[in-house]
PDB file of N, CA and C in Angstrom:
ATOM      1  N   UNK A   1       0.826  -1.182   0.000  1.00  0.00           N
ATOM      2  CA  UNK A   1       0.000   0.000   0.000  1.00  0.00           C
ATOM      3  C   UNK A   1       0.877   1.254   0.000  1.00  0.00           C
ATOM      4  N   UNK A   2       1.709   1.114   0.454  1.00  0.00           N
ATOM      5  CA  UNK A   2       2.768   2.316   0.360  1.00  0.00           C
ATOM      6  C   UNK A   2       3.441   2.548  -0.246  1.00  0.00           C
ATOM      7  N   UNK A   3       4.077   1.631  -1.339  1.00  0.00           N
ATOM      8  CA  UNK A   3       4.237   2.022  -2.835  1.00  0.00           C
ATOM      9  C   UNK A   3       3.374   2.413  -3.748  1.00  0.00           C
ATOM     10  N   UNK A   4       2.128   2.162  -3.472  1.00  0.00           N
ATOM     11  CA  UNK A   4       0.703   2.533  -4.317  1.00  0.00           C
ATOM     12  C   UNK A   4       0.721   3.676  -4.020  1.00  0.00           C
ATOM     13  N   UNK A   5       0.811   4.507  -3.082  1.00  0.00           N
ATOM     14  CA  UNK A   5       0.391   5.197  -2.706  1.00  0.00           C
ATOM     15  C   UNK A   5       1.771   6.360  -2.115  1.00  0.00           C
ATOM     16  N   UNK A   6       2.518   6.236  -2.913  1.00  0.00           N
ATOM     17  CA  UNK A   6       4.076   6.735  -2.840  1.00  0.00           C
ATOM     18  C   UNK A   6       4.061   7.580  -1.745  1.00  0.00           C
ATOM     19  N   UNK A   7       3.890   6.491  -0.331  1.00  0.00           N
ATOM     20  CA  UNK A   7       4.238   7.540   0.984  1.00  0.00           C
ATOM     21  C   UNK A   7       5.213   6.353   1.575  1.00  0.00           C
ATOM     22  N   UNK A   8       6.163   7.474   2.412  1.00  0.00           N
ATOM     23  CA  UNK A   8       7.262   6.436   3.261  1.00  0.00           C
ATOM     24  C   UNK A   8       6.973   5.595   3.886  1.00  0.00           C
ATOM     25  N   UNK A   9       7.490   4.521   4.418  1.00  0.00           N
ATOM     26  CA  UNK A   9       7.248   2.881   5.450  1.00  0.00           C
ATOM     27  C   UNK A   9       6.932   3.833   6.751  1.00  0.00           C
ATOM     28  N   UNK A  10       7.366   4.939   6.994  1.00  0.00           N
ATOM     29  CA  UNK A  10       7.355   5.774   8.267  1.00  0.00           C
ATOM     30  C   UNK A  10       5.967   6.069   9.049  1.00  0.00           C
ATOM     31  N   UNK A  11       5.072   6.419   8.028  1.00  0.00           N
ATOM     32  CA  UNK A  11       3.868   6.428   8.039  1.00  0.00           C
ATOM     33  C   UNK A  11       2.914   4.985   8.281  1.00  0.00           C
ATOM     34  N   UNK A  12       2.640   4.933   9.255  1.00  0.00           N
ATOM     35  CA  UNK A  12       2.163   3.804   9.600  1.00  0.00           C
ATOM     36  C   UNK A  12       0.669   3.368   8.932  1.00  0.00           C
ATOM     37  N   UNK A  13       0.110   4.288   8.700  1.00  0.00           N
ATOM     38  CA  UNK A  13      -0.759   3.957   8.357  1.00  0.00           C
ATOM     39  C   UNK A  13      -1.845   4.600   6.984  1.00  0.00           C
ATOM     40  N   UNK A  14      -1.162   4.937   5.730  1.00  0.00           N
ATOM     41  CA  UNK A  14      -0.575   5.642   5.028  1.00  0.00           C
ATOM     42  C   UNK A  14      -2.878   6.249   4.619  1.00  0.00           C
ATOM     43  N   UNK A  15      -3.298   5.011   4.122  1.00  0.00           N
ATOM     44  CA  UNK A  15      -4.599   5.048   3.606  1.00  0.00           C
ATOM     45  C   UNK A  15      -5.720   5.660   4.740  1.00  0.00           C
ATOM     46  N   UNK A  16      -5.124   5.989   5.890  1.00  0.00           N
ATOM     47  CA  UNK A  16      -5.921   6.999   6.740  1.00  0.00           C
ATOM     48  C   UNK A  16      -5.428   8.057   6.951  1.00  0.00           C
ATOM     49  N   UNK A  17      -4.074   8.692   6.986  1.00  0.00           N
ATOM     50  CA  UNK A  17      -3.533   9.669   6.834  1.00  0.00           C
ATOM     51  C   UNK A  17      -4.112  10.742   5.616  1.00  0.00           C
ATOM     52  N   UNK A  18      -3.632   9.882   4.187  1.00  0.00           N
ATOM     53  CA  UNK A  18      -4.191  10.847   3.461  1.00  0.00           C
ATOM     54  C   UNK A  18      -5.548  11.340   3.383  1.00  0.00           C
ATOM     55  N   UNK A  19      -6.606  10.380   3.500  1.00  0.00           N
ATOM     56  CA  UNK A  19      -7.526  11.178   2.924  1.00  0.00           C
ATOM     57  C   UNK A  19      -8.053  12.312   4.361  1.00  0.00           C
ATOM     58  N   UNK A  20      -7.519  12.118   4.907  1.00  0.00           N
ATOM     59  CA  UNK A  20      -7.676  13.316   6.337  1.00  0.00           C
ATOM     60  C   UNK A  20      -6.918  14.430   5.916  1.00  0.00           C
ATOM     61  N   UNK A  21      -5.785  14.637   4.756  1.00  0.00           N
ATOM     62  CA  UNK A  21      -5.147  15.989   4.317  1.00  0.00           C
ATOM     63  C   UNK A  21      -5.282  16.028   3.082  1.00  0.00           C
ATOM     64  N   UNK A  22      -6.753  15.950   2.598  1.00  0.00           N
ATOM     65  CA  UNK A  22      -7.180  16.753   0.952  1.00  0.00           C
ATOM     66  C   UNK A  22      -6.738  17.854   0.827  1.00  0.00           C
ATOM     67  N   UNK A  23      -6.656  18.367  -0.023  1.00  0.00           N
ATOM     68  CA  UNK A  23      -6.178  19.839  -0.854  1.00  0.00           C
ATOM     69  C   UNK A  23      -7.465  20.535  -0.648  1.00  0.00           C
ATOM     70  N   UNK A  24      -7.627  21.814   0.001  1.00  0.00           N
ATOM     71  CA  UNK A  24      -9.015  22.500   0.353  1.00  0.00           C
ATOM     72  C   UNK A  24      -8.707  23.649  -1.027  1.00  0.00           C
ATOM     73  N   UNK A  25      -7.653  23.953  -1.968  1.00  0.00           N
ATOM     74  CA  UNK A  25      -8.391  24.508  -3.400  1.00  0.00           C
ATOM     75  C   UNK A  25      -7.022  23.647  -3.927  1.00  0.00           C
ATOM     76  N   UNK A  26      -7.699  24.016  -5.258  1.00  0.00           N
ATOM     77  CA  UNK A  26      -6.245  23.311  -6.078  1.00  0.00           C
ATOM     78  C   UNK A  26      -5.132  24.218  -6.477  1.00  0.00           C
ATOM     79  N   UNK A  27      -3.883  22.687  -5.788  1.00  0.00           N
ATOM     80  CA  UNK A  27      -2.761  23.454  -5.570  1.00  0.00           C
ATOM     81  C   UNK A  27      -2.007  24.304  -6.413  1.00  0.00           C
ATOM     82  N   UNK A  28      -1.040  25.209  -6.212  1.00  0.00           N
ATOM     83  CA  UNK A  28      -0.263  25.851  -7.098  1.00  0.00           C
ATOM     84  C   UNK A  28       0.753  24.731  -7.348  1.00  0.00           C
ATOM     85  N   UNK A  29       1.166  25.043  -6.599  1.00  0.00           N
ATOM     86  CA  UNK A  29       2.311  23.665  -6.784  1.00  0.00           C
ATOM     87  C   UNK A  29       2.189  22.161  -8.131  1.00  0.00           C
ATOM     88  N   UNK A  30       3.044  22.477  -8.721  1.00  0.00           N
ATOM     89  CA  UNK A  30       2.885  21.207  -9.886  1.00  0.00           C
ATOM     90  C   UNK A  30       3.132  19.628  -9.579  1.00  0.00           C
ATOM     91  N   UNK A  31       3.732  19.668  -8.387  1.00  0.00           N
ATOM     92  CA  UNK A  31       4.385  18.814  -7.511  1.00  0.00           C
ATOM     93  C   UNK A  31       3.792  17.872  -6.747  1.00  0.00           C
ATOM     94  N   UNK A  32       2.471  18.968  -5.955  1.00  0.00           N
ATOM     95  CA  UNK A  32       1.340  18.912  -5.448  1.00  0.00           C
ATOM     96  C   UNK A  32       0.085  18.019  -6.088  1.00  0.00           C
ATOM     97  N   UNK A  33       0.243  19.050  -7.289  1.00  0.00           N
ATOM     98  CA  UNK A  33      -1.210  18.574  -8.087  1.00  0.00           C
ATOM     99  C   UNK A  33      -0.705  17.231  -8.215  1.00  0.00           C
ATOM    100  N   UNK A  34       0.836  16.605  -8.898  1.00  0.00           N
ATOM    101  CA  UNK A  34       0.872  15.646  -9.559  1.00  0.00           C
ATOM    102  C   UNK A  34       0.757  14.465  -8.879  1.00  0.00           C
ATOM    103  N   UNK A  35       1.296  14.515  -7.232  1.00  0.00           N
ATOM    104  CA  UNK A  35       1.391  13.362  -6.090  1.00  0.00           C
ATOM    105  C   UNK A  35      -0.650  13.382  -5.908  1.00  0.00           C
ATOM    106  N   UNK A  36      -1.459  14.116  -5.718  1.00  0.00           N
ATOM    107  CA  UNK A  36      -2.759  14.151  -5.663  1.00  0.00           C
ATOM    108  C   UNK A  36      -3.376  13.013  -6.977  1.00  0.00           C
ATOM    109  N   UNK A  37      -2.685  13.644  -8.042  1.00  0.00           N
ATOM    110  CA  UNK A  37      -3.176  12.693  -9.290  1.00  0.00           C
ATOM    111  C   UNK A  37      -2.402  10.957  -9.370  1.00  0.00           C
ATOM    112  N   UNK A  38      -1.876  10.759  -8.839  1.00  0.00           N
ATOM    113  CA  UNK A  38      -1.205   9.887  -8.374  1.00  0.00           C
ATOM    114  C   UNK A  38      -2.045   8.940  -7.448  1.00  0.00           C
ATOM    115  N   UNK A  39      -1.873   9.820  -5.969  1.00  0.00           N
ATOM    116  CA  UNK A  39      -2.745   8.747  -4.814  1.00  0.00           C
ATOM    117  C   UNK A  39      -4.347   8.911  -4.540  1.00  0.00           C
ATOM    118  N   UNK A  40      -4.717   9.502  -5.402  1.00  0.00           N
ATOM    119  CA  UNK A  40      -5.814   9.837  -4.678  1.00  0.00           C
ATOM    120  C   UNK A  40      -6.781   8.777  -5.562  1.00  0.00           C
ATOM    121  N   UNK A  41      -6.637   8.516  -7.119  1.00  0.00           N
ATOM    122  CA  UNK A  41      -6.979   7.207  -8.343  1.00  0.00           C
ATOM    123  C   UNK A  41      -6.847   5.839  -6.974  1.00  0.00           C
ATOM    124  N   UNK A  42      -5.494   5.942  -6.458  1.00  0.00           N
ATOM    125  CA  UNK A  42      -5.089   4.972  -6.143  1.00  0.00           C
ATOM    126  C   UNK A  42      -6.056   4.600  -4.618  1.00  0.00           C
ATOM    127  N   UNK A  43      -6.134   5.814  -3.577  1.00  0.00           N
ATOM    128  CA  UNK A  43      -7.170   5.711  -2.961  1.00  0.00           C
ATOM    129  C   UNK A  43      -8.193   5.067  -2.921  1.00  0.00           C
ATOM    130  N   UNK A  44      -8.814   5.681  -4.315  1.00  0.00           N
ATOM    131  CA  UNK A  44     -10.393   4.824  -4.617  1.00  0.00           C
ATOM    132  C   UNK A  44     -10.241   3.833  -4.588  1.00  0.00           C
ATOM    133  N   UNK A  45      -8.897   3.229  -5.874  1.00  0.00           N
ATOM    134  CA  UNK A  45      -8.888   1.980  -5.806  1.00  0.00           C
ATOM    135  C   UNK A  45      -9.165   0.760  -4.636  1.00  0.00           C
ATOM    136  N   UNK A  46      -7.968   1.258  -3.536  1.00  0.00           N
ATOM    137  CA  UNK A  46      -8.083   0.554  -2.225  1.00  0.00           C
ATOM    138  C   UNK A  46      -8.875   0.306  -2.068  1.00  0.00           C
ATOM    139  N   UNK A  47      -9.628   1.213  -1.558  1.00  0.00           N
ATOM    140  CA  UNK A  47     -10.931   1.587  -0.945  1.00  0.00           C
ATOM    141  C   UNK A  47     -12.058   0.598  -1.784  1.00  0.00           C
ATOM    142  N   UNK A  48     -12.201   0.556  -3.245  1.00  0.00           N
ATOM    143  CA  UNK A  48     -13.385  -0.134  -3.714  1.00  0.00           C
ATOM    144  C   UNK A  48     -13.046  -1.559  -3.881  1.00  0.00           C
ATOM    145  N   UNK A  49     -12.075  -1.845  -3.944  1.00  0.00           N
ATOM    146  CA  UNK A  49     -11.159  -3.218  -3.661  1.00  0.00           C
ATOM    147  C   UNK A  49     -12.232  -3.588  -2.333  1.00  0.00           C
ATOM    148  N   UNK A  50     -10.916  -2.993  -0.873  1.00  0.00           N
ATOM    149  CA  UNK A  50     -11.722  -3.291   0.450  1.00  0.00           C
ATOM    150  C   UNK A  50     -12.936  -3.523   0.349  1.00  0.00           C
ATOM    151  N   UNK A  51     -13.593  -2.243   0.176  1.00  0.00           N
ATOM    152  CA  UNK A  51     -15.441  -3.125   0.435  1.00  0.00           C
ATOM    153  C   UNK A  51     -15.762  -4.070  -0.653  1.00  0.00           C
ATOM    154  N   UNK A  52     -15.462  -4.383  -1.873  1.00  0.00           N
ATOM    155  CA  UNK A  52     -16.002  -5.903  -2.221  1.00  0.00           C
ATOM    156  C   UNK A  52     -15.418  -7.066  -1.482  1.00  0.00           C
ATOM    157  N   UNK A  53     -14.256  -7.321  -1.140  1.00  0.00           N
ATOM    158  CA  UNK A  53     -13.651  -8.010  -0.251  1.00  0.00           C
ATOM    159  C   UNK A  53     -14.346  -7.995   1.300  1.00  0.00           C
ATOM    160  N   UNK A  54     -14.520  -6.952   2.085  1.00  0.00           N
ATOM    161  CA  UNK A  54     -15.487  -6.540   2.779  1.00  0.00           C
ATOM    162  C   UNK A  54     -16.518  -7.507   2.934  1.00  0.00           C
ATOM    163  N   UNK A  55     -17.817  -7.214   1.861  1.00  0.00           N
ATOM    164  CA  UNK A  55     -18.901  -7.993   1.455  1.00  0.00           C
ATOM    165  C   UNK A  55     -18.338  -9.198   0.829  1.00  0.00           C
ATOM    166  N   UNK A  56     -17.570 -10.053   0.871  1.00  0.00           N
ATOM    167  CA  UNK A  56     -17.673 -11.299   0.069  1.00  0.00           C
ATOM    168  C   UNK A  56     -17.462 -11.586  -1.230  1.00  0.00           C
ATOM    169  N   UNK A  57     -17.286 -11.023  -1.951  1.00  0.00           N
ATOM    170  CA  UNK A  57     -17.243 -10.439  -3.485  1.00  0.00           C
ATOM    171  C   UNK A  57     -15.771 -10.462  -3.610  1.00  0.00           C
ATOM    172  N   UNK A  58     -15.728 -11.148  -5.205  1.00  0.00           N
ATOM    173  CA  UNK A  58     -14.322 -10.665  -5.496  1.00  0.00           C
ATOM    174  C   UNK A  58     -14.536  -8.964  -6.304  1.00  0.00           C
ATOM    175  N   UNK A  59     -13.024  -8.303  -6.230  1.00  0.00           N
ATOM    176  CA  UNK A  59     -13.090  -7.039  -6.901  1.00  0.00           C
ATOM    177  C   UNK A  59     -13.297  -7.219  -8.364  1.00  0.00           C
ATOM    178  N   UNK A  60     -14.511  -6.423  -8.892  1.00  0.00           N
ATOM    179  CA  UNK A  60     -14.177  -6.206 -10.367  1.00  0.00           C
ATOM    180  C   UNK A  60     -13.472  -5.439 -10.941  1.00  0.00           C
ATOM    181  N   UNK A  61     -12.972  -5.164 -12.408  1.00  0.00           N
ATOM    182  CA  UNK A  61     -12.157  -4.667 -12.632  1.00  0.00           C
ATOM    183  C   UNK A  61     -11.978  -2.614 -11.876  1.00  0.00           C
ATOM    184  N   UNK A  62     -11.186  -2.027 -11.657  1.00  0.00           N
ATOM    185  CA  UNK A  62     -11.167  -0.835 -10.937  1.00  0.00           C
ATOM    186  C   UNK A  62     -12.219   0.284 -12.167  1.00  0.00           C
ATOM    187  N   UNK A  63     -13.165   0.604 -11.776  1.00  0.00           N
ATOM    188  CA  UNK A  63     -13.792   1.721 -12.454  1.00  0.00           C
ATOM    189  C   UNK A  63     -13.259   3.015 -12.275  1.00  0.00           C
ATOM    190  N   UNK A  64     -12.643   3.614 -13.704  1.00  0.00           N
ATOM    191  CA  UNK A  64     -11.976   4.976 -13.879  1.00  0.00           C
ATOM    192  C   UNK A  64     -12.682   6.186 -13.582  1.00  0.00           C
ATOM    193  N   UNK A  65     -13.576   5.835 -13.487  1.00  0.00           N
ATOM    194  CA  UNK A  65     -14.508   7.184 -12.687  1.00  0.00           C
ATOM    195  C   UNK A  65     -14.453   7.510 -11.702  1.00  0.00           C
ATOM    196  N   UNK A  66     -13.863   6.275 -10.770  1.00  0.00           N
ATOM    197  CA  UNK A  66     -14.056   6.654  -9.195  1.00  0.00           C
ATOM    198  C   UNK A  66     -13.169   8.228  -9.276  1.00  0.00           C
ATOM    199  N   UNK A  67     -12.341   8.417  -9.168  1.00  0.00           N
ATOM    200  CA  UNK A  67     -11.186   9.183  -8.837  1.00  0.00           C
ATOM    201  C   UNK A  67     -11.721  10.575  -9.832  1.00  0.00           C
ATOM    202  N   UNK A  68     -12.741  10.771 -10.770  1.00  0.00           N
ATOM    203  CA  UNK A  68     -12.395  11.800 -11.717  1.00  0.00           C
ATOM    204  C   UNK A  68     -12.859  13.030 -11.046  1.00  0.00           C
ATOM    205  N   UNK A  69     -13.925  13.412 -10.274  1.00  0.00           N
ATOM    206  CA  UNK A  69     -14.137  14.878 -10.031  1.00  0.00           C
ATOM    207  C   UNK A  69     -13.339  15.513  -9.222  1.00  0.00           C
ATOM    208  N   UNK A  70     -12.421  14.907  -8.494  1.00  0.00           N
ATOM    209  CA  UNK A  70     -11.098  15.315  -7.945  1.00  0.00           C
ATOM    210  C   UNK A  70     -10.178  15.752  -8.662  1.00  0.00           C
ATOM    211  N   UNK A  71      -9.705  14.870  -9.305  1.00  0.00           N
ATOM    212  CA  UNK A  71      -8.959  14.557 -10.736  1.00  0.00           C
ATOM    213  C   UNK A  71      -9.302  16.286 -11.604  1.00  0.00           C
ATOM    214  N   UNK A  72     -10.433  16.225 -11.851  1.00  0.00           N
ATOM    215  CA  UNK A  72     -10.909  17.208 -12.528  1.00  0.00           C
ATOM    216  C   UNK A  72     -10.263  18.589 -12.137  1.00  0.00           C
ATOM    217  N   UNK A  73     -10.874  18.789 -10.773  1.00  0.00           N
ATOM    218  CA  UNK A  73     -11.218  20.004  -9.607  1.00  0.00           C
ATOM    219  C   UNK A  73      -9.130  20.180  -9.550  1.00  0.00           C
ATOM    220  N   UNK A  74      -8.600  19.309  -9.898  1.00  0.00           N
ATOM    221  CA  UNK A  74      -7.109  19.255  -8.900  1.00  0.00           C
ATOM    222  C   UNK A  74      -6.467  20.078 -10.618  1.00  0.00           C
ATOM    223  N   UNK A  75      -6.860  19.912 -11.717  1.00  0.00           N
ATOM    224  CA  UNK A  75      -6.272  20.279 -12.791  1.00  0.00           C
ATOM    225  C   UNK A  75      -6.751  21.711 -13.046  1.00  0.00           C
ATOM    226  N   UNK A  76      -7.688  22.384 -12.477  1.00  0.00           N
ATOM    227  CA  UNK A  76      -8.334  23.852 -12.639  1.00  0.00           C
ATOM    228  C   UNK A  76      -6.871  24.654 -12.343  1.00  0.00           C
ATOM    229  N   UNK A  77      -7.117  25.624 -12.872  1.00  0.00           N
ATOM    230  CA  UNK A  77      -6.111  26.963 -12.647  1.00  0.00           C
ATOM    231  C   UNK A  77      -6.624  27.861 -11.262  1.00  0.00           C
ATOM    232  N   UNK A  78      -5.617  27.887 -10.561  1.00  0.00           N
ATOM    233  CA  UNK A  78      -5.868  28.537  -9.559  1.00  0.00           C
ATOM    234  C   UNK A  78      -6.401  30.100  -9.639  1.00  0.00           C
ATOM    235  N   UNK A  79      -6.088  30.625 -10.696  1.00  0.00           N
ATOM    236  CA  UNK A  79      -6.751  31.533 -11.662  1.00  0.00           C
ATOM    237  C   UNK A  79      -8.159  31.774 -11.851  1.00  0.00           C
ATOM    238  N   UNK A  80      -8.750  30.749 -12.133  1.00  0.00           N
ATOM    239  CA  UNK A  80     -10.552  30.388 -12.914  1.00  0.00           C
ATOM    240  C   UNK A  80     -11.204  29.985 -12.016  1.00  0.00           C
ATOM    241  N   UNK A  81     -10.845  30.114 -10.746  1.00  0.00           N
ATOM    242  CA  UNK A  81     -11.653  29.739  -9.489  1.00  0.00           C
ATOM    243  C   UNK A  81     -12.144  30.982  -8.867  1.00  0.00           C
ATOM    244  N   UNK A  82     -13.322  30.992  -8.781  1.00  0.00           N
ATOM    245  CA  UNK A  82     -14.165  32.197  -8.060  1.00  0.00           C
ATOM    246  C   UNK A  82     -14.147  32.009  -6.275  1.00  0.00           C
ATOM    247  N   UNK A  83     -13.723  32.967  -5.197  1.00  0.00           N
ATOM    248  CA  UNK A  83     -14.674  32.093  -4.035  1.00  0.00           C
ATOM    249  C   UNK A  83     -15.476  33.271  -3.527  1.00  0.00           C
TER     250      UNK A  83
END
């Protein structure tokens, strides 16, 4: 999980950490955006894995949607955002 999810062995517990430090607008940082586009696909994944496993079920293949309105929201220009 911690190569999936390119955080150090240090972090004990990597898949509750992150999603407790989302990005509250999208970042400037290119660095930022790109580790977000990275773990956060990978997130879902876990995550929709776990609950079929969970319930009894094997996983079907990973649906590319999970991850997109993030995905989306994380590629905006910090520019074209109104608040």
């Amino acid at each position: 999980m911690h190569q999936r999810l390119m955080m150090p062995i240090s972090i004990l517990d990597p898949l509750s950490n992150l999603p407790n430090q989302p990005p509250t607008r999208p970042p400037r940082s290119a660095a930022t955006r790109q580790s977000w586009t990275v773990r956060w696909p990978a997130i879902c994944h876990i995550l929709y894995e776990l609950d079929h496993l969970f319930h009894g079920f094997d996983p079907p293949p990973p649906d590319p949607s999970l991850a997109f309105a993030l995905l989306q929201w994380l590629t905006l220009s910090p520019h074209t955002i109104t608040n």
